[in-house]
C-alpha atoms as a PDB file:
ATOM      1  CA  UNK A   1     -10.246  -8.835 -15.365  1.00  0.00           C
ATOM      2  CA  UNK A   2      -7.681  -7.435 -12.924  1.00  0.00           C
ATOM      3  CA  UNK A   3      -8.866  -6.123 -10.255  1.00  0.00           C
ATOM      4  CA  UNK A   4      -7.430  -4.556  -7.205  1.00  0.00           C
ATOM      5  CA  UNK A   5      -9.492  -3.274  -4.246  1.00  0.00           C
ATOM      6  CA  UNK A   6      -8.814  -1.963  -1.031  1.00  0.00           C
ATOM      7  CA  UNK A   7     -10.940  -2.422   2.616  1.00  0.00           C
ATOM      8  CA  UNK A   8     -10.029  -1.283   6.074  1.00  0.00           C
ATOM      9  CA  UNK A   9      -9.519   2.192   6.177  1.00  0.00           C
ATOM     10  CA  UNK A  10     -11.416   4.383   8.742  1.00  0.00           C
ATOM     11  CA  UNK A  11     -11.453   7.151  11.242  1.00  0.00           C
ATOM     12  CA  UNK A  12      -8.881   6.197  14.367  1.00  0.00           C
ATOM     13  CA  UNK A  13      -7.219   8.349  17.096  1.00  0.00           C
ATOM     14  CA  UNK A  14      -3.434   9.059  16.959  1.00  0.00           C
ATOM     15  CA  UNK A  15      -1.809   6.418  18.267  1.00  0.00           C
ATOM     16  CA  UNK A  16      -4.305   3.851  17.169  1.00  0.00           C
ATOM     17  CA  UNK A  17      -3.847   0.876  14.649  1.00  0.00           C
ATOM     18  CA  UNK A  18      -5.552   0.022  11.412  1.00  0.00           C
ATOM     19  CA  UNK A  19      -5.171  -2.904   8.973  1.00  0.00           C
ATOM     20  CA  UNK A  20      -5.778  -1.998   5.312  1.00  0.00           C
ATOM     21  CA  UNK A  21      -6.610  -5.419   2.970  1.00  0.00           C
ATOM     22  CA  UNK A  22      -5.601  -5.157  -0.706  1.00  0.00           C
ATOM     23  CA  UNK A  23      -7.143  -8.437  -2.171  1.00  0.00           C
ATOM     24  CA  UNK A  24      -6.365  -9.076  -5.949  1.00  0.00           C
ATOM     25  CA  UNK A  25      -7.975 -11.182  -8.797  1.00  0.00           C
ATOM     26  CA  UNK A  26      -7.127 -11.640 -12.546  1.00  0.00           C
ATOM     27  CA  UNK A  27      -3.944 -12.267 -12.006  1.00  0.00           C
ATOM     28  CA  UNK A  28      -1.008 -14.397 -10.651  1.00  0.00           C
ATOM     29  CA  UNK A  29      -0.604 -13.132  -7.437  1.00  0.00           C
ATOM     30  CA  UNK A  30       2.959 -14.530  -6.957  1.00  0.00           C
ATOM     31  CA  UNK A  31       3.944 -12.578 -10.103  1.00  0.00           C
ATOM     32  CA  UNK A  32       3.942  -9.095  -9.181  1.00  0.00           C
ATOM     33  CA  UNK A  33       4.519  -7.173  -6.233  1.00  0.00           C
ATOM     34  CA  UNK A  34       2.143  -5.116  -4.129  1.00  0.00           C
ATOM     35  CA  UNK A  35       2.830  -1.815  -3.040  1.00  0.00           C
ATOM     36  CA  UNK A  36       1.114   0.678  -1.266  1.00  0.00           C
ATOM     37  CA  UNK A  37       0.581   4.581  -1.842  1.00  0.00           C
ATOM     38  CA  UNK A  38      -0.890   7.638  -0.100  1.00  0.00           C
ATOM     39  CA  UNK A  39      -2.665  11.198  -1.185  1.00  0.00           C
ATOM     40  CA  UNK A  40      -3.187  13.369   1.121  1.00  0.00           C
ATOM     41  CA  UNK A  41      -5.145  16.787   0.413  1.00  0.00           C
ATOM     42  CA  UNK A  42      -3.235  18.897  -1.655  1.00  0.00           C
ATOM     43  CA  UNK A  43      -0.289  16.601  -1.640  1.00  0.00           C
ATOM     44  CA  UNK A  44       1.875  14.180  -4.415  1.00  0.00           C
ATOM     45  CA  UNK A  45       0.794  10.547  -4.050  1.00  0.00           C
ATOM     46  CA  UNK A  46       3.793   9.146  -2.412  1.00  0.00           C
ATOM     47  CA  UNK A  47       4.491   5.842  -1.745  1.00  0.00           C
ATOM     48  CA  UNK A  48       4.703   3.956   1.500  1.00  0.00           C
ATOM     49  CA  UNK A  49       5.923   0.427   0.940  1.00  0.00           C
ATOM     50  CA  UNK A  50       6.502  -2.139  -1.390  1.00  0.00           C
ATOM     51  CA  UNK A  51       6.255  -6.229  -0.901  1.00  0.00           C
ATOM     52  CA  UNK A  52       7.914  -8.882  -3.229  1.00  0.00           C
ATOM     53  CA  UNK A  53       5.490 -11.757  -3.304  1.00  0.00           C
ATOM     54  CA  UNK A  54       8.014 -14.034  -4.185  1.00  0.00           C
ATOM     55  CA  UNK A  55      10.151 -13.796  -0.982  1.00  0.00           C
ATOM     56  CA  UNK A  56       8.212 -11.331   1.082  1.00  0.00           C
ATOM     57  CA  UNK A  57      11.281  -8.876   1.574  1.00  0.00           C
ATOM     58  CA  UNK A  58       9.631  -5.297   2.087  1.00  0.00           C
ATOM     59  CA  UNK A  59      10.431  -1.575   1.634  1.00  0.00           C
ATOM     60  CA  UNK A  60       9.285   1.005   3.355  1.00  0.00           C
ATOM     61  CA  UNK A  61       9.006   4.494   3.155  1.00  0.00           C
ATOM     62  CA  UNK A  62      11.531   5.905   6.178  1.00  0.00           C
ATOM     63  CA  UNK A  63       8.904   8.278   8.099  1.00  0.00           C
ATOM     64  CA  UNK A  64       6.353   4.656   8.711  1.00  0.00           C
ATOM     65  CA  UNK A  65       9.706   2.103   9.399  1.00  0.00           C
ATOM     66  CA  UNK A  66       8.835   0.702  12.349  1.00  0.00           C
ATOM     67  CA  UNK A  67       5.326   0.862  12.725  1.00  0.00           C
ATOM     68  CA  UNK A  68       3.798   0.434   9.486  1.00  0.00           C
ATOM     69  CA  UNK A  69       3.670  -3.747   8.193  1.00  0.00           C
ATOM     70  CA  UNK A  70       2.881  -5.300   5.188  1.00  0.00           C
ATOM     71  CA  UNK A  71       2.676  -8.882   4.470  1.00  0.00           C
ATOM     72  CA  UNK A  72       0.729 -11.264   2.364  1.00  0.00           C
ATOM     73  CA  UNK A  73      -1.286 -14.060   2.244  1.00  0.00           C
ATOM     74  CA  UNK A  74      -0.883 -16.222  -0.713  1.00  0.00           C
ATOM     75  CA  UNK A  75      -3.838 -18.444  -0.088  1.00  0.00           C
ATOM     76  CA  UNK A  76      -6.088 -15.219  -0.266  1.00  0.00           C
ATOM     77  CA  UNK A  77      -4.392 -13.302  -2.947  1.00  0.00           C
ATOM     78  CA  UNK A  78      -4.894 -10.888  -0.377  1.00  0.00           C
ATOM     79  CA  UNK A  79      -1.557  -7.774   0.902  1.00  0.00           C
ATOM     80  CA  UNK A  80      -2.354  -6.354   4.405  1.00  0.00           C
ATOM     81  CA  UNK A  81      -0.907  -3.058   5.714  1.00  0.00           C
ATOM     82  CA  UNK A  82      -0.949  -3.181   9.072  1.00  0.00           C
ATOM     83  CA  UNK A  83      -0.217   0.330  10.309  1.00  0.00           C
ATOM     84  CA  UNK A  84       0.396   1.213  13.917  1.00  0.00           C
ATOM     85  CA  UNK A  85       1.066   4.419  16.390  1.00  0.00           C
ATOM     86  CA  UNK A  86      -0.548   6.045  13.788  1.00  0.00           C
ATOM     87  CA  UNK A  87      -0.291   9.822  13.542  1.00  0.00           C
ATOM     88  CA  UNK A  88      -2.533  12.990  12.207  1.00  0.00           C
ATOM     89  CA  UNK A  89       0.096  12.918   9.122  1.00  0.00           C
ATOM     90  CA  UNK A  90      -0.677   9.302   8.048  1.00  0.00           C
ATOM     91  CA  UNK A  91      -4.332  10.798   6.949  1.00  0.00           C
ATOM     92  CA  UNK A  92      -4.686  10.096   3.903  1.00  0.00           C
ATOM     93  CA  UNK A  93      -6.155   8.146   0.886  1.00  0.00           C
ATOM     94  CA  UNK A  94      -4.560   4.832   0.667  1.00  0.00           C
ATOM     95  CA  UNK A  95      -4.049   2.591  -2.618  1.00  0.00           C
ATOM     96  CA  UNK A  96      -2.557  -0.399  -3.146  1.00  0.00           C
ATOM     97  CA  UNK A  97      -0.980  -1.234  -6.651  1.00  0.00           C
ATOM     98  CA  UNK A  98       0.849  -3.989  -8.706  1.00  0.00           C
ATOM     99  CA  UNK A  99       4.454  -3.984  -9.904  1.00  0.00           C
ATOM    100  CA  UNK A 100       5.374  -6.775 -12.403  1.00  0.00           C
ATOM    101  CA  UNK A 101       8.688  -8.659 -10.225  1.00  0.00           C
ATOM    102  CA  UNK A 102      10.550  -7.596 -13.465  1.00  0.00           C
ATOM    103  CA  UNK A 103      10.832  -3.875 -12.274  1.00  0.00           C
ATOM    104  CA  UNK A 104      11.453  -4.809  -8.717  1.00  0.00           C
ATOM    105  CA  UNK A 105      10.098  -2.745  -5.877  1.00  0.00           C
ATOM    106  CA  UNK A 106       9.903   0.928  -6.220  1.00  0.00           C
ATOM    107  CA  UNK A 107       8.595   3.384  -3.936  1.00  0.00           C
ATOM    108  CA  UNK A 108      10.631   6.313  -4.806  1.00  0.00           C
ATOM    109  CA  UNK A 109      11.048   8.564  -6.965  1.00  0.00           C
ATOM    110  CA  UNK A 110       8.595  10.762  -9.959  1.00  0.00           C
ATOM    111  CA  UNK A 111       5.752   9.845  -8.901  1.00  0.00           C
ATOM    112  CA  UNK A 112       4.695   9.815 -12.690  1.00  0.00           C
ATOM    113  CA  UNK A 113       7.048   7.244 -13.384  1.00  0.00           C
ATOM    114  CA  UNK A 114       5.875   5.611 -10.243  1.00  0.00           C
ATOM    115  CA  UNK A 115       2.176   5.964 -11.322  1.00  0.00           C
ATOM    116  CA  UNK A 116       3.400   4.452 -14.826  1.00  0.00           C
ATOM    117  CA  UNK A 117       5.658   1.685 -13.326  1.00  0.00           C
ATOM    118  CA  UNK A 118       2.544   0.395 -11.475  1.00  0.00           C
ATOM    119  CA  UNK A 119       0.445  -0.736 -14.179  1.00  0.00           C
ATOM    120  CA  UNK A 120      -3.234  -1.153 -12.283  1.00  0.00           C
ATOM    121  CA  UNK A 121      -4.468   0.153  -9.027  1.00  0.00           C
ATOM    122  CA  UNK A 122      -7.151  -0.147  -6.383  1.00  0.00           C
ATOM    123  CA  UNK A 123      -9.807   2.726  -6.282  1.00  0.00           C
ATOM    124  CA  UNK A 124      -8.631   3.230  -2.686  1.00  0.00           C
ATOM    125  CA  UNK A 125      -9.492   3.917   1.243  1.00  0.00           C
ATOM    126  CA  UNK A 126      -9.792   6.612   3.457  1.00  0.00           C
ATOM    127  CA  UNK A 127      -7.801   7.012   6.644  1.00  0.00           C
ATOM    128  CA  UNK A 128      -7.967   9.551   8.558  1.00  0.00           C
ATOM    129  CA  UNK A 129      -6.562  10.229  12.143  1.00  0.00           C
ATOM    130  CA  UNK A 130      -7.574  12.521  14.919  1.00  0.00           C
ATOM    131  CA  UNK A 131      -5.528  14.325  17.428  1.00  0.00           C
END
Protein backbone atom coordinates (compact mmCIF):
# COMPACT_ATOMS: atom_id res chain seq x y z
CA UNK A 1 0.00 0.00 0.00
CA UNK A 2 1.33 3.50 -0.68
CA UNK A 3 1.44 5.47 1.85
CA UNK A 4 2.57 8.96 2.45
CA UNK A 5 2.54 10.69 5.86
CA UNK A 6 3.67 13.78 7.17
CA UNK A 7 5.29 14.71 10.98
CA UNK A 8 6.77 17.92 12.23
CA UNK A 9 4.47 20.57 11.96
CA UNK A 10 3.62 22.76 15.03
CA UNK A 11 3.00 26.11 16.56
CA UNK A 12 6.44 28.42 16.20
CA UNK A 13 7.05 32.22 16.45
CA UNK A 14 7.86 34.25 13.28
CA UNK A 15 11.15 33.93 12.63
CA UNK A 16 11.47 30.45 13.99
CA UNK A 17 12.38 27.13 12.10
CA UNK A 18 10.53 23.90 11.64
CA UNK A 19 11.42 20.63 9.86
CA UNK A 20 8.44 18.82 8.29
CA UNK A 21 9.30 14.74 7.56
CA UNK A 22 7.39 13.18 4.64
CA UNK A 23 8.38 9.42 4.99
CA UNK A 24 6.99 7.08 2.18
CA UNK A 25 6.31 3.27 1.82
CA UNK A 26 4.82 1.10 -1.02
CA UNK A 27 6.78 2.37 -3.34
CA UNK A 28 10.21 2.99 -5.03
CA UNK A 29 11.27 5.92 -3.50
CA UNK A 30 13.90 6.79 -6.18
CA UNK A 31 11.04 6.69 -8.74
CA UNK A 32 9.02 9.60 -8.13
CA UNK A 33 9.51 12.90 -6.87
CA UNK A 34 8.31 14.53 -3.67
CA UNK A 35 6.77 17.71 -3.53
CA UNK A 36 5.32 19.72 -1.05
CA UNK A 37 1.93 21.81 -0.85
CA UNK A 38 0.14 24.29 1.43
CA UNK A 39 -3.75 25.30 2.35
CA UNK A 40 -4.22 27.92 4.15
CA UNK A 41 -7.86 28.99 5.44
CA UNK A 42 -9.86 30.02 2.74
CA UNK A 43 -7.07 29.74 0.27
CA UNK A 44 -6.07 27.38 -3.15
CA UNK A 45 -3.61 24.66 -2.14
CA UNK A 46 -0.53 25.97 -3.70
CA UNK A 47 2.53 24.41 -3.97
CA UNK A 48 5.84 25.14 -2.34
CA UNK A 49 8.56 22.93 -3.75
CA UNK A 50 9.32 20.05 -5.62
CA UNK A 51 12.50 17.45 -5.23
CA UNK A 52 13.74 14.98 -7.99
CA UNK A 53 14.89 11.93 -6.11
CA UNK A 54 17.00 10.95 -8.74
CA UNK A 55 19.45 13.93 -8.66
CA UNK A 56 18.10 15.99 -5.83
CA UNK A 57 17.73 19.28 -8.01
CA UNK A 58 14.79 21.31 -6.28
CA UNK A 59 12.10 23.92 -7.10
CA UNK A 60 10.77 26.20 -5.12
CA UNK A 61 7.99 28.34 -4.92
CA UNK A 62 9.63 32.18 -5.23
CA UNK A 63 8.00 33.80 -1.92
CA UNK A 64 10.05 30.59 0.43
CA UNK A 65 13.56 30.71 -1.99
CA UNK A 66 15.94 31.12 0.37
CA UNK A 67 14.73 29.94 3.47
CA UNK A 68 12.62 27.08 2.87
CA UNK A 69 14.90 23.41 2.14
CA UNK A 70 14.03 20.23 1.03
CA UNK A 71 16.17 17.28 0.70
CA UNK A 72 15.98 13.57 1.04
CA UNK A 73 17.20 10.73 2.56
CA UNK A 74 17.25 7.68 0.49
CA UNK A 75 18.13 5.26 3.22
CA UNK A 76 14.83 6.38 5.04
CA UNK A 77 12.53 6.83 2.17
CA UNK A 78 12.04 9.78 4.11
CA UNK A 79 11.74 14.10 2.17
CA UNK A 80 12.40 16.79 4.86
CA UNK A 81 11.27 20.44 4.50
CA UNK A 82 13.26 22.32 6.44
CA UNK A 83 11.67 25.76 6.63
CA UNK A 84 13.31 28.76 8.21
CA UNK A 85 12.62 32.70 9.15
CA UNK A 86 9.34 31.57 9.03
CA UNK A 87 6.53 34.11 8.77
CA UNK A 88 2.62 34.51 9.93
CA UNK A 89 1.90 33.77 6.01
CA UNK A 90 3.64 30.33 5.94
CA UNK A 91 0.55 29.13 8.35
CA UNK A 92 -0.80 26.69 6.89
CA UNK A 93 -1.64 22.95 6.32
CA UNK A 94 1.26 21.25 4.81
CA UNK A 95 1.22 18.00 2.46
CA UNK A 96 3.66 16.29 0.86
CA UNK A 97 2.87 14.33 -2.45
CA UNK A 98 4.40 12.03 -5.19
CA UNK A 99 5.06 12.88 -8.84
CA UNK A 100 6.02 9.89 -11.09
CA UNK A 101 9.88 11.33 -12.61
CA UNK A 102 7.95 10.94 -15.96
CA UNK A 103 6.01 14.30 -15.42
CA UNK A 104 8.96 16.04 -13.93
CA UNK A 105 8.56 18.54 -11.14
CA UNK A 106 5.60 20.75 -11.09
CA UNK A 107 4.61 23.21 -8.65
CA UNK A 108 2.74 25.57 -10.75
CA UNK A 109 0.02 26.00 -12.27
CA UNK A 110 -4.22 24.67 -11.91
CA UNK A 111 -4.01 23.45 -8.99
CA UNK A 112 -6.54 20.73 -10.29
CA UNK A 113 -4.17 19.58 -12.68
CA UNK A 114 -1.63 19.82 -9.96
CA UNK A 115 -3.88 17.83 -7.53
CA UNK A 116 -4.31 15.25 -10.57
CA UNK A 117 -0.59 15.23 -11.64
CA UNK A 118 0.24 14.11 -8.06
CA UNK A 119 -1.25 10.83 -7.90
CA UNK A 120 -1.24 10.08 -3.81
CA UNK A 121 -0.81 12.36 -0.91
CA UNK A 122 -0.08 12.57 2.79
CA UNK A 123 -3.12 13.44 5.10
CA UNK A 124 -1.00 16.42 6.20
CA UNK A 125 0.41 18.84 9.16
CA UNK A 126 -0.41 21.85 10.74
CA UNK A 127 1.85 24.87 10.93
CA UNK A 128 1.02 27.66 12.22
CA UNK A 129 3.09 30.85 13.13
CA UNK A 130 2.62 33.62 15.60
CA UNK A 131 3.49 37.21 15.40
Amino acid sequence: EVQLVESGGGLVQAGGSLRLSCTASGFSFDDYYIGWFRQAPGKEREGVSCISNSNNRVQYKDSVKGRFTSFSDHARNTNYLRMDSLKPEDTAVYYCARIPSAFGCRIEGPIKVLIALYDYWGQGTQVTVSS
